[in-house]
Protein backbone atom coordinates (compact mmCIF):
# COMPACT_ATOMS: atom_id res chain seq x y z
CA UNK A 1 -10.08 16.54 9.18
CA UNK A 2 -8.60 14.79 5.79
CA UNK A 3 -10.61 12.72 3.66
CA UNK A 4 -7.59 10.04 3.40
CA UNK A 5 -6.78 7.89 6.26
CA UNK A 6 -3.15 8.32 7.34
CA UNK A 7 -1.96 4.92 6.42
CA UNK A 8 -3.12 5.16 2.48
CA UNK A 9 -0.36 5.19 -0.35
CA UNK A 10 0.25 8.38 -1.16
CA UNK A 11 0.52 9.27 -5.24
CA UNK A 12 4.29 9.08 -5.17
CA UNK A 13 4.10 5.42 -3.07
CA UNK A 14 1.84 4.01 -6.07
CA UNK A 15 4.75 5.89 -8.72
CA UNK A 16 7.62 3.95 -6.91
CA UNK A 17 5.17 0.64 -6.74
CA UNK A 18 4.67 0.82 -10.91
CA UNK A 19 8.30 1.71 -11.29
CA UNK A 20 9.32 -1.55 -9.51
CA UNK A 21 6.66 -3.62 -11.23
CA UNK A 22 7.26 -2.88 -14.34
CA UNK A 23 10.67 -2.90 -14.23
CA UNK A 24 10.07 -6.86 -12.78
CA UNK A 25 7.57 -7.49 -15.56
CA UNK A 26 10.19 -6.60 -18.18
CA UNK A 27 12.93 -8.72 -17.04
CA UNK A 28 10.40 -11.57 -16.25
CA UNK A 29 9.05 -10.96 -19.97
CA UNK A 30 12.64 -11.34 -21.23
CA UNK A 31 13.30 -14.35 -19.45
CA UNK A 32 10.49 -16.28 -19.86
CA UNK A 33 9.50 -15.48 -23.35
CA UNK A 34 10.89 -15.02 -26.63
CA UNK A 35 11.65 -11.48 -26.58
CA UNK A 36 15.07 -10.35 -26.06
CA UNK A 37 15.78 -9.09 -22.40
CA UNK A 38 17.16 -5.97 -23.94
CA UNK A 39 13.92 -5.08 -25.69
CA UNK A 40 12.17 -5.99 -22.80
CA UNK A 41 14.35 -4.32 -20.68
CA UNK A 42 14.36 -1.36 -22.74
CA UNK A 43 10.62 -0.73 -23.07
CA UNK A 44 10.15 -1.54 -19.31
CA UNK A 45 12.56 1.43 -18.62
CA UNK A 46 11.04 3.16 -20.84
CA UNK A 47 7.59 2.78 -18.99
CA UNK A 48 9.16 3.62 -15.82
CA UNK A 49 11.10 6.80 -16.96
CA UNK A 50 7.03 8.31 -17.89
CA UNK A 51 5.98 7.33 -14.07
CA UNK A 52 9.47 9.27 -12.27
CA UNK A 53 8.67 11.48 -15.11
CA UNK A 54 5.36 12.29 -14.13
CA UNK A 55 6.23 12.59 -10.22
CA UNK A 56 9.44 14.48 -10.24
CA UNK A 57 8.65 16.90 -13.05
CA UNK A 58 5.04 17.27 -14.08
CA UNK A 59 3.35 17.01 -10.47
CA UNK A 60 6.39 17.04 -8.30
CA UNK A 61 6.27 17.38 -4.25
CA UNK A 62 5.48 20.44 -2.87
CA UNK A 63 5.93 19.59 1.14
């Protein structure tokens, strides 16, 4: 019997849900702010490079 109910996000659902947020965030931060969109784009990338990162090479999928 497993501790997680079958319809829970697995890890790599929650990596794909901060990639796509933060990827929104940036572009939403360049266009409604000051900051260039290419810095915010830039960092946002950045942010979600460390999450596929993370999930493809440090913990990847073993099934």
């Amino acid at each position: 019997m497993s501790l997680v109910p079958p319809a829970a996000p697995t890890r790599f659902d929650l990596i794909l849900f901060v990639v796509g947020a933060t990827l929104l965030t940036g572009g939403l931060a360049g266009v409604l702010s000051t900051i260039p969109l290419y810095a915010a784009s830039a960092v946002s990338s950045l942010v979600a490079s460390v999450a596929l990162f993370d999930g493809m090479v440090r913990n990847p999928p073993t099934e």
